[in-house]
PDB file of N, CA and C in Angstrom:
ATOM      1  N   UNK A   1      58.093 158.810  71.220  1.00  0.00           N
ATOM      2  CA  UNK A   1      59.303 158.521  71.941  1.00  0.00           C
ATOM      3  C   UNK A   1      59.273 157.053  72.352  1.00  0.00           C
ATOM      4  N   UNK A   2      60.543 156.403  72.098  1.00  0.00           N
ATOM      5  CA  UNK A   2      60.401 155.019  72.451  1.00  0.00           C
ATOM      6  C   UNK A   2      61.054 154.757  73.939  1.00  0.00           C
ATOM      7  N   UNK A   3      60.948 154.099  74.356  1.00  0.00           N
ATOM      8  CA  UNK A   3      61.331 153.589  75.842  1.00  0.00           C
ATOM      9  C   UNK A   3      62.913 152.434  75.728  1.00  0.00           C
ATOM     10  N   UNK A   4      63.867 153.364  76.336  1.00  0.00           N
ATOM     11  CA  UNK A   4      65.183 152.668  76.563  1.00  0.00           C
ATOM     12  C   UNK A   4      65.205 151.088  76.967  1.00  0.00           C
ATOM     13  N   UNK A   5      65.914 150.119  76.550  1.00  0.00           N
ATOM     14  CA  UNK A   5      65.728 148.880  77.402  1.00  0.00           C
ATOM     15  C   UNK A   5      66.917 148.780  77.790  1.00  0.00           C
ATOM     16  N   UNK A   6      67.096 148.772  78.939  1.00  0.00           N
ATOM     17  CA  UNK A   6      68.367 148.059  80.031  1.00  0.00           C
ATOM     18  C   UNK A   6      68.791 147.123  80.485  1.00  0.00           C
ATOM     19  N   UNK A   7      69.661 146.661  80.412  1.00  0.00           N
ATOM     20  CA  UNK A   7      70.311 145.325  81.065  1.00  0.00           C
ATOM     21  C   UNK A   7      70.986 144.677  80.241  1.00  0.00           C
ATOM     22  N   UNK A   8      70.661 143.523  79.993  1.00  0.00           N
ATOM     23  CA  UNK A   8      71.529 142.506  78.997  1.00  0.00           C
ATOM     24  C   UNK A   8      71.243 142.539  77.679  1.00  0.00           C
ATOM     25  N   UNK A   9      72.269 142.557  76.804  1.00  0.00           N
ATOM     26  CA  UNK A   9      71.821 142.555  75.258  1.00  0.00           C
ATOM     27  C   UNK A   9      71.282 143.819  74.817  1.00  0.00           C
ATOM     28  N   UNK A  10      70.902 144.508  75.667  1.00  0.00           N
ATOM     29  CA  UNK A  10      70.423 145.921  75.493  1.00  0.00           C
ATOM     30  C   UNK A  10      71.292 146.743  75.330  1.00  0.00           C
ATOM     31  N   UNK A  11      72.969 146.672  75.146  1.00  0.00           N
ATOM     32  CA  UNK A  11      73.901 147.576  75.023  1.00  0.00           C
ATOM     33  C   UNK A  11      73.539 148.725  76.094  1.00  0.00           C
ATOM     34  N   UNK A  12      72.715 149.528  77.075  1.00  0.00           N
ATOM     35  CA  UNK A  12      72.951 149.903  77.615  1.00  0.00           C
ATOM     36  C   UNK A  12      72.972 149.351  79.341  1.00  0.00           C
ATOM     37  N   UNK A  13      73.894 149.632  80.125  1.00  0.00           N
ATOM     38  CA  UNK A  13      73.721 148.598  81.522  1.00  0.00           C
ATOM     39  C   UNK A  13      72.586 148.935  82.202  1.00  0.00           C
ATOM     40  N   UNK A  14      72.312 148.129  82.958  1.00  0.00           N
ATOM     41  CA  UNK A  14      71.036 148.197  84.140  1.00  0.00           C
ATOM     42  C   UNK A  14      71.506 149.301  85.096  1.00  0.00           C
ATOM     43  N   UNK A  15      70.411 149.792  85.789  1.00  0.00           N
ATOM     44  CA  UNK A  15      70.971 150.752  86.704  1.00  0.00           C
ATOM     45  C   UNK A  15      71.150 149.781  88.128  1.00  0.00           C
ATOM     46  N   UNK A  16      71.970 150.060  88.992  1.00  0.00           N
ATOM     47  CA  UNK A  16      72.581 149.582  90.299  1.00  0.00           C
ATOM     48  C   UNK A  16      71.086 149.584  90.982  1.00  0.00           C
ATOM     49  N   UNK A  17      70.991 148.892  91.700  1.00  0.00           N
ATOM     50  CA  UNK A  17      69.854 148.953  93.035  1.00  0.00           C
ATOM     51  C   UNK A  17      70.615 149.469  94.169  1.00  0.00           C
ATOM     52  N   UNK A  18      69.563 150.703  94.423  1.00  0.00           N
ATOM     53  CA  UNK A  18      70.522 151.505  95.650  1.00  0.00           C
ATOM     54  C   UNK A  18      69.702 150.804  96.950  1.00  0.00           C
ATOM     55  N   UNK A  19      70.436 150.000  97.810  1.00  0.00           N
ATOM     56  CA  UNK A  19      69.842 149.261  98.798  1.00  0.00           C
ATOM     57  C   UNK A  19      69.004 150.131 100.243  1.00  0.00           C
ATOM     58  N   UNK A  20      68.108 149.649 100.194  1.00  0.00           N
ATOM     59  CA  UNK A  20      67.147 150.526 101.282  1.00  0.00           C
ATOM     60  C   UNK A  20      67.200 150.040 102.591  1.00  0.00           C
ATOM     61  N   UNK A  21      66.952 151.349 103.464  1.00  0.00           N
ATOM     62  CA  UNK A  21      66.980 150.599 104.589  1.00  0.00           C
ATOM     63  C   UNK A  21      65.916 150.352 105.668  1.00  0.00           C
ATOM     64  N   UNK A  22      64.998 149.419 105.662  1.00  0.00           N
ATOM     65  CA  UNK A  22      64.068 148.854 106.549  1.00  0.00           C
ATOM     66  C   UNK A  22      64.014 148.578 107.336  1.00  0.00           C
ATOM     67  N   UNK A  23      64.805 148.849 108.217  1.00  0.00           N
ATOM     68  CA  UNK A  23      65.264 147.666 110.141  1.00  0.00           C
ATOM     69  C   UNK A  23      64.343 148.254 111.050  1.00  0.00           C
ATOM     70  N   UNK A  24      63.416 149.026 110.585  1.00  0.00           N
ATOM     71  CA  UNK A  24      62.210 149.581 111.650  1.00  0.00           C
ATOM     72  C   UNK A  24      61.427 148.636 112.141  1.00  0.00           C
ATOM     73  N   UNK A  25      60.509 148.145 112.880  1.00  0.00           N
ATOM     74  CA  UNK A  25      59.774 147.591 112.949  1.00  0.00           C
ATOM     75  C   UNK A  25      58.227 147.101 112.438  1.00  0.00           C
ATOM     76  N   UNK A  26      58.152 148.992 112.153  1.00  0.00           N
ATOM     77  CA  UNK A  26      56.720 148.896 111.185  1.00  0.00           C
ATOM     78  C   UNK A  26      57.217 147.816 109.932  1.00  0.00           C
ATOM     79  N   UNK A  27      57.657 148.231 109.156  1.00  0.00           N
ATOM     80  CA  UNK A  27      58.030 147.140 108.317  1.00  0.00           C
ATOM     81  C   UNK A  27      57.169 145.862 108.622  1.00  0.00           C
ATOM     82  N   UNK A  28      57.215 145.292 109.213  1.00  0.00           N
ATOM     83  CA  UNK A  28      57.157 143.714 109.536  1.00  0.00           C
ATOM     84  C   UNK A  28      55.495 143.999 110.014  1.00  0.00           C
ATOM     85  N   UNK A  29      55.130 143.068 108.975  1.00  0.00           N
ATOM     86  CA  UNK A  29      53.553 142.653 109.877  1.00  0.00           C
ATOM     87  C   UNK A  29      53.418 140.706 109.321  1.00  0.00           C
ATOM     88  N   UNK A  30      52.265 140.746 109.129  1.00  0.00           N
ATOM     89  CA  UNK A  30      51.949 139.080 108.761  1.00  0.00           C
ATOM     90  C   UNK A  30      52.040 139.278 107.220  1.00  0.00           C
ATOM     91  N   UNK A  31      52.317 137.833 106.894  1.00  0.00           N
ATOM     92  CA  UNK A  31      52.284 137.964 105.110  1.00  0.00           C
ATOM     93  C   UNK A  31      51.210 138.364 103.979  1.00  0.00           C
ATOM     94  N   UNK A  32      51.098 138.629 103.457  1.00  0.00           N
ATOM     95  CA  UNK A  32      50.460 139.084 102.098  1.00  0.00           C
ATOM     96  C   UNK A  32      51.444 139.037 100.932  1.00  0.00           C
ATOM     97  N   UNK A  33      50.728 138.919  99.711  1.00  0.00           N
ATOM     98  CA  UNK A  33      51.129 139.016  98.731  1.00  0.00           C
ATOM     99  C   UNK A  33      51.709 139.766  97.863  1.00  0.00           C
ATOM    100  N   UNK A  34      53.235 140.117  97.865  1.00  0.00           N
ATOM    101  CA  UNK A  34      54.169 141.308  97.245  1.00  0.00           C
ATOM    102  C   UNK A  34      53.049 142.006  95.659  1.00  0.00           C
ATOM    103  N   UNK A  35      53.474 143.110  95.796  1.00  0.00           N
ATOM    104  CA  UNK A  35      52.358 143.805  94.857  1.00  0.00           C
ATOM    105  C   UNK A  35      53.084 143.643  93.913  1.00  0.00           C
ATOM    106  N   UNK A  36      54.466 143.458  93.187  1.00  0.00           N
ATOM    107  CA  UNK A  36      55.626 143.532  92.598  1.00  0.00           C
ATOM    108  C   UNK A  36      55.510 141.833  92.034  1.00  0.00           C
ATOM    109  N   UNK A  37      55.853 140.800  92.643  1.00  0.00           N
ATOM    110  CA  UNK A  37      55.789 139.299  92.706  1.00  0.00           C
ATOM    111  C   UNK A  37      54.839 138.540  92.709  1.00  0.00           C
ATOM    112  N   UNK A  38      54.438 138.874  93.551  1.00  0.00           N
ATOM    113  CA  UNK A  38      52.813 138.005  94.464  1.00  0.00           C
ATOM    114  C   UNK A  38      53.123 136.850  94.844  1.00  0.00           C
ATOM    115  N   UNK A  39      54.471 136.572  95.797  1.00  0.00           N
ATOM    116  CA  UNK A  39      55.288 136.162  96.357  1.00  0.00           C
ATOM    117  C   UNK A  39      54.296 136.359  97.848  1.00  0.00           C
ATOM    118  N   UNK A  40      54.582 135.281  98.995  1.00  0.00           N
ATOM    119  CA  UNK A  40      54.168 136.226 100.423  1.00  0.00           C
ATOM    120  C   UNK A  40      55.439 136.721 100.938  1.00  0.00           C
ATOM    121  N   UNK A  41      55.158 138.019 101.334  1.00  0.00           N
ATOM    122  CA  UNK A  41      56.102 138.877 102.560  1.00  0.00           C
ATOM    123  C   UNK A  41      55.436 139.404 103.674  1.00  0.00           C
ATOM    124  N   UNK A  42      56.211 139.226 104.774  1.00  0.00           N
ATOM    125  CA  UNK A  42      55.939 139.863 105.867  1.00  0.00           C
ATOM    126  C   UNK A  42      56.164 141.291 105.939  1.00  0.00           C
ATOM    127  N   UNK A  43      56.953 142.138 104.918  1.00  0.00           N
ATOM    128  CA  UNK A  43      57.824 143.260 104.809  1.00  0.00           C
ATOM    129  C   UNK A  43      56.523 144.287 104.165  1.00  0.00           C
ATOM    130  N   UNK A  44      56.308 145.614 104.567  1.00  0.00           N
ATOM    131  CA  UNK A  44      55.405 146.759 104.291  1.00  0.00           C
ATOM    132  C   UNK A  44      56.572 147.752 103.936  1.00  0.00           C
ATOM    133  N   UNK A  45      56.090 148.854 102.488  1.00  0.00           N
ATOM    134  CA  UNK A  45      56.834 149.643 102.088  1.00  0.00           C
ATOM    135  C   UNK A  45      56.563 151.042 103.440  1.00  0.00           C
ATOM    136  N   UNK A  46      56.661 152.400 103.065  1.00  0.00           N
ATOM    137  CA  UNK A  46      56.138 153.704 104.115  1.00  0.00           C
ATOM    138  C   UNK A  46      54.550 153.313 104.028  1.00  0.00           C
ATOM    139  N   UNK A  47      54.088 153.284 103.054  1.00  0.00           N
ATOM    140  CA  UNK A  47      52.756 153.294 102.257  1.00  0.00           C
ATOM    141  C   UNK A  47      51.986 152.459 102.714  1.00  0.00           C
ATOM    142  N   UNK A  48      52.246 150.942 103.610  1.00  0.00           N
ATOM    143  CA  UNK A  48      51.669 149.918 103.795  1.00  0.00           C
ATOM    144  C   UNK A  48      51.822 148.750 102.758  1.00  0.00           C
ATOM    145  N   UNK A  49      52.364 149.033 101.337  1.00  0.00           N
ATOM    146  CA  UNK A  49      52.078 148.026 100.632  1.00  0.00           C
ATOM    147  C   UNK A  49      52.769 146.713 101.021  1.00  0.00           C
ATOM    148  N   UNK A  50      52.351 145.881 100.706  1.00  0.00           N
ATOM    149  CA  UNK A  50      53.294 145.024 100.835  1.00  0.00           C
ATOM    150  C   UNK A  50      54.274 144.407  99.546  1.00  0.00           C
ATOM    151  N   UNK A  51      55.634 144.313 100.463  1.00  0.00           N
ATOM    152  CA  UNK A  51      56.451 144.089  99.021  1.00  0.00           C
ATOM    153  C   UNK A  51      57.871 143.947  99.736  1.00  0.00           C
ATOM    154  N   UNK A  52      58.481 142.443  98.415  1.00  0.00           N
ATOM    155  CA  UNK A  52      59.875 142.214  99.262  1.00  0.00           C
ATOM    156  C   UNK A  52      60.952 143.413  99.299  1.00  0.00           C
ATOM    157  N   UNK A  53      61.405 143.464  99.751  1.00  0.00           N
ATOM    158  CA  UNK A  53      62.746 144.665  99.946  1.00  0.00           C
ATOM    159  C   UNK A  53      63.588 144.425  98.883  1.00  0.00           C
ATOM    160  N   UNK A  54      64.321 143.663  98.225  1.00  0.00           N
ATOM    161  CA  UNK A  54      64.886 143.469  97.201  1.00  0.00           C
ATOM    162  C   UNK A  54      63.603 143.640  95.941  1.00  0.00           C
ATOM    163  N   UNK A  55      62.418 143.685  95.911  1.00  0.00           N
ATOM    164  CA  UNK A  55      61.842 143.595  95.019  1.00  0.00           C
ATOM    165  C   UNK A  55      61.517 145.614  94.999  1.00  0.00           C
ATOM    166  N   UNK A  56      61.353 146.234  95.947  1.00  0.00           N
ATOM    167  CA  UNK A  56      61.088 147.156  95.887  1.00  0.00           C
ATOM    168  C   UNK A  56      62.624 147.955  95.759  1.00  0.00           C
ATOM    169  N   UNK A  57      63.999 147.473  95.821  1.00  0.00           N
ATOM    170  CA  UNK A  57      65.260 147.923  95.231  1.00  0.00           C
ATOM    171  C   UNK A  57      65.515 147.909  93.693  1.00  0.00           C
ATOM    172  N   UNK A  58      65.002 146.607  93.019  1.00  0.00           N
ATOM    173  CA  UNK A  58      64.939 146.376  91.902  1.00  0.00           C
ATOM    174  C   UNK A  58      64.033 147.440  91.097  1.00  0.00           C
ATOM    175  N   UNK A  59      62.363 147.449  91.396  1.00  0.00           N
ATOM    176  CA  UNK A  59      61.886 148.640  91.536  1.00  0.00           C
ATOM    177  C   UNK A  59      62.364 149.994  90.913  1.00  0.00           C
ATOM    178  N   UNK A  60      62.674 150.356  92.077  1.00  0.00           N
ATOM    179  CA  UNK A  60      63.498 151.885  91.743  1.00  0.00           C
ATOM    180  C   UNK A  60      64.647 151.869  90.610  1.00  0.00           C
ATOM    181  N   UNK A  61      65.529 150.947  90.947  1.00  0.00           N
ATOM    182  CA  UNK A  61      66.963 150.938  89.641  1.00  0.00           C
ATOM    183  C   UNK A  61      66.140 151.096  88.740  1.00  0.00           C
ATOM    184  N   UNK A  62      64.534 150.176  88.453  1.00  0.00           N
ATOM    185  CA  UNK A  62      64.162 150.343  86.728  1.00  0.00           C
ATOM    186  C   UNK A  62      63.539 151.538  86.912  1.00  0.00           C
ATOM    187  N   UNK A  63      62.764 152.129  87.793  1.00  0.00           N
ATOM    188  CA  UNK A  63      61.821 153.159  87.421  1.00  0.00           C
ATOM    189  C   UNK A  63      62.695 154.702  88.103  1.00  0.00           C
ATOM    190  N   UNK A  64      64.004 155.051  87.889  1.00  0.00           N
ATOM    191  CA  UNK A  64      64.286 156.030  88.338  1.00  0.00           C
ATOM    192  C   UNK A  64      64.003 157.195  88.610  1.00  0.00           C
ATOM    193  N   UNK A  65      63.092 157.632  87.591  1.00  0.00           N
ATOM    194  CA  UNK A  65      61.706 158.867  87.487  1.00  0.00           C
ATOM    195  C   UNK A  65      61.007 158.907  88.680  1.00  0.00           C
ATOM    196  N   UNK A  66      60.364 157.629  88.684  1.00  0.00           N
ATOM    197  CA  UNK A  66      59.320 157.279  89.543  1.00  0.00           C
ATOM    198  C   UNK A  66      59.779 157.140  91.087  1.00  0.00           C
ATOM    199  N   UNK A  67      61.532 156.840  91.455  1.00  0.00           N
ATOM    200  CA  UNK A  67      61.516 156.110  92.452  1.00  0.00           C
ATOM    201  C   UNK A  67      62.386 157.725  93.090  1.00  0.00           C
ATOM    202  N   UNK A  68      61.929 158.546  92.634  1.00  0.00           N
ATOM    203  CA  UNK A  68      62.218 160.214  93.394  1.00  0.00           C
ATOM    204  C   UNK A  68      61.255 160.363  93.910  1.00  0.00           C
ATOM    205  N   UNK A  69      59.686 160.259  93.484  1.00  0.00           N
ATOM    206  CA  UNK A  69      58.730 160.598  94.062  1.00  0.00           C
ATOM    207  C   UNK A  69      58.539 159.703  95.357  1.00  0.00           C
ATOM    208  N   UNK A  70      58.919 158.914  95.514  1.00  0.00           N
ATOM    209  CA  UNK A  70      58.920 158.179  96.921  1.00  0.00           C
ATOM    210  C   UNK A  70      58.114 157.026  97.226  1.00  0.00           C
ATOM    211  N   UNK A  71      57.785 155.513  96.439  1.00  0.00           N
ATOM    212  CA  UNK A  71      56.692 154.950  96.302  1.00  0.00           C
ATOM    213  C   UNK A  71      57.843 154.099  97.273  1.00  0.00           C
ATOM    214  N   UNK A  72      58.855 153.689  97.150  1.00  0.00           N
ATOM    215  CA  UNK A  72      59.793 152.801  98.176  1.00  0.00           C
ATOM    216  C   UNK A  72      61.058 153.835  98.353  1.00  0.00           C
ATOM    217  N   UNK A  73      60.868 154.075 100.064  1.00  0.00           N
ATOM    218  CA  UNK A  73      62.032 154.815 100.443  1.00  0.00           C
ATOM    219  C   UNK A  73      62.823 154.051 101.465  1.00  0.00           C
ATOM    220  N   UNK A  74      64.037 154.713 102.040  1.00  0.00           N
ATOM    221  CA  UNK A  74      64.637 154.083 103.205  1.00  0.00           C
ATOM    222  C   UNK A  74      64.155 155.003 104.141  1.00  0.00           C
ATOM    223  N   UNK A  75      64.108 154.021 104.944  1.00  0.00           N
ATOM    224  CA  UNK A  75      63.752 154.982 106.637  1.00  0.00           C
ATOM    225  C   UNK A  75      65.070 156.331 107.078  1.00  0.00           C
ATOM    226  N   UNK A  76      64.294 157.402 107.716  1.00  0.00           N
ATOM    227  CA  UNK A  76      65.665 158.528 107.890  1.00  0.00           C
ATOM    228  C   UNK A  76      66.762 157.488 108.883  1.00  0.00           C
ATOM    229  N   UNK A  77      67.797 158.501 108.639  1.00  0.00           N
ATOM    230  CA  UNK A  77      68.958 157.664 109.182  1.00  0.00           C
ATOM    231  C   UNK A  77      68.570 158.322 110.840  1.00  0.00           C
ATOM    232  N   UNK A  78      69.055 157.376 111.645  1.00  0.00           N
ATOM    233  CA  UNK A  78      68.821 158.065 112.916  1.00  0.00           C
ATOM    234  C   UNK A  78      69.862 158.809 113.243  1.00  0.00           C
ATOM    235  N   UNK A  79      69.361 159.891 114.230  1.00  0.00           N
ATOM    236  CA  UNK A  79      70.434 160.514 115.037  1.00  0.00           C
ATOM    237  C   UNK A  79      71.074 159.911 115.642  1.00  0.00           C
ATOM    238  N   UNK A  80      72.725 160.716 115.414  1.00  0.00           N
ATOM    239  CA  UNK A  80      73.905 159.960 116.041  1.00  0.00           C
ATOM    240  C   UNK A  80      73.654 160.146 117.354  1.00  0.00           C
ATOM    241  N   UNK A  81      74.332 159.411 118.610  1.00  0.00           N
ATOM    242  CA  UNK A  81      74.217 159.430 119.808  1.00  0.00           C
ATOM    243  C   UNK A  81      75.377 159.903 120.835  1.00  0.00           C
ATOM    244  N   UNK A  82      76.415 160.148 119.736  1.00  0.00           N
ATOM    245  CA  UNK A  82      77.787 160.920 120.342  1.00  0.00           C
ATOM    246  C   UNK A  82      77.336 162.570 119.880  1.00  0.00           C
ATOM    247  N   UNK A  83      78.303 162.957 120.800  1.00  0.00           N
ATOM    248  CA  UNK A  83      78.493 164.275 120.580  1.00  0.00           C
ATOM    249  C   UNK A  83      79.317 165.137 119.649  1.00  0.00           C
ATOM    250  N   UNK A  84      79.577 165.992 119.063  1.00  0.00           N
ATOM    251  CA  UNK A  84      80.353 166.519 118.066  1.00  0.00           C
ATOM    252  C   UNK A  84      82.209 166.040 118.457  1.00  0.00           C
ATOM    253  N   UNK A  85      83.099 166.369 117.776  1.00  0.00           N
ATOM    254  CA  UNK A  85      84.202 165.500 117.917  1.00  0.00           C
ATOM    255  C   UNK A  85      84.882 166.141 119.055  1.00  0.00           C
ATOM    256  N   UNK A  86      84.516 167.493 118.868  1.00  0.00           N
ATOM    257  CA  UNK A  86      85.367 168.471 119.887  1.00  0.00           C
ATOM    258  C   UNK A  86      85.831 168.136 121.021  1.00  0.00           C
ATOM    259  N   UNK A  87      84.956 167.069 121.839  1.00  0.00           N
ATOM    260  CA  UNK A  87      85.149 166.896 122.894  1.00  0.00           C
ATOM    261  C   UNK A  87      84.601 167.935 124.508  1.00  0.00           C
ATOM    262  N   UNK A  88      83.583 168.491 123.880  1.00  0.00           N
ATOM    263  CA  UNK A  88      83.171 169.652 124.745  1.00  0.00           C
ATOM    264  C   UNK A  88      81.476 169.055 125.457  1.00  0.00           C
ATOM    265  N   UNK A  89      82.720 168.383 126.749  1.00  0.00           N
ATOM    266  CA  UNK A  89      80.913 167.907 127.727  1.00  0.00           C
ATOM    267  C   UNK A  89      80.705 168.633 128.758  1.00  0.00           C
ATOM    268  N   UNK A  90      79.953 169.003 129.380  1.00  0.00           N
ATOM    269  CA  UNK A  90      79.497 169.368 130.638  1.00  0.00           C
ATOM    270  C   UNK A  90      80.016 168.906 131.500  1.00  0.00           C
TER     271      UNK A  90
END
């Protein structure tokens, strides 16, 4: 089995980068060298690795297989802080 190539000239398109979301704090430590680039980032995936956020979006679009199992995720969305619409407070 041969391996699809995507993007340009490849007649088939690239897949979209579904943008992640990092605004946690863990995220952020001192720089090291993106495992992806070897670029420095301050930015840590769940895992600890280190790696830019656009580099770990790019990432996933190519490895779609791979980027289910969870090697770069977005943080859960937080709970909302309103109440249901109803309007029913104490």
């Amino acid at each position: 089995m041969t391996a699809r190539r995507t993007g340009p000239g490849s007649g088939v398109p690239a897949a979209r980068p579904v943008l992640l979301n990092w605004r946690d704090s863990s995220h952020f430590r001192w720089d090291e060298p993106c495992v992806l680039c070897k670029k420095p980032t301050p930015l840590r995936s769940h895992d600890g690795e280190p790696v830019h956020k656009t580099c770990a979006e790019d990432w996933n679009a190519a490895h779609p297989e791979k980027a289910i199992e969870g090697r770069f995720v977005s943080d859960p969305e937080p709970r909302s802080r309103t109440r249901d619409a109803s309007g029913d407070h104490a």
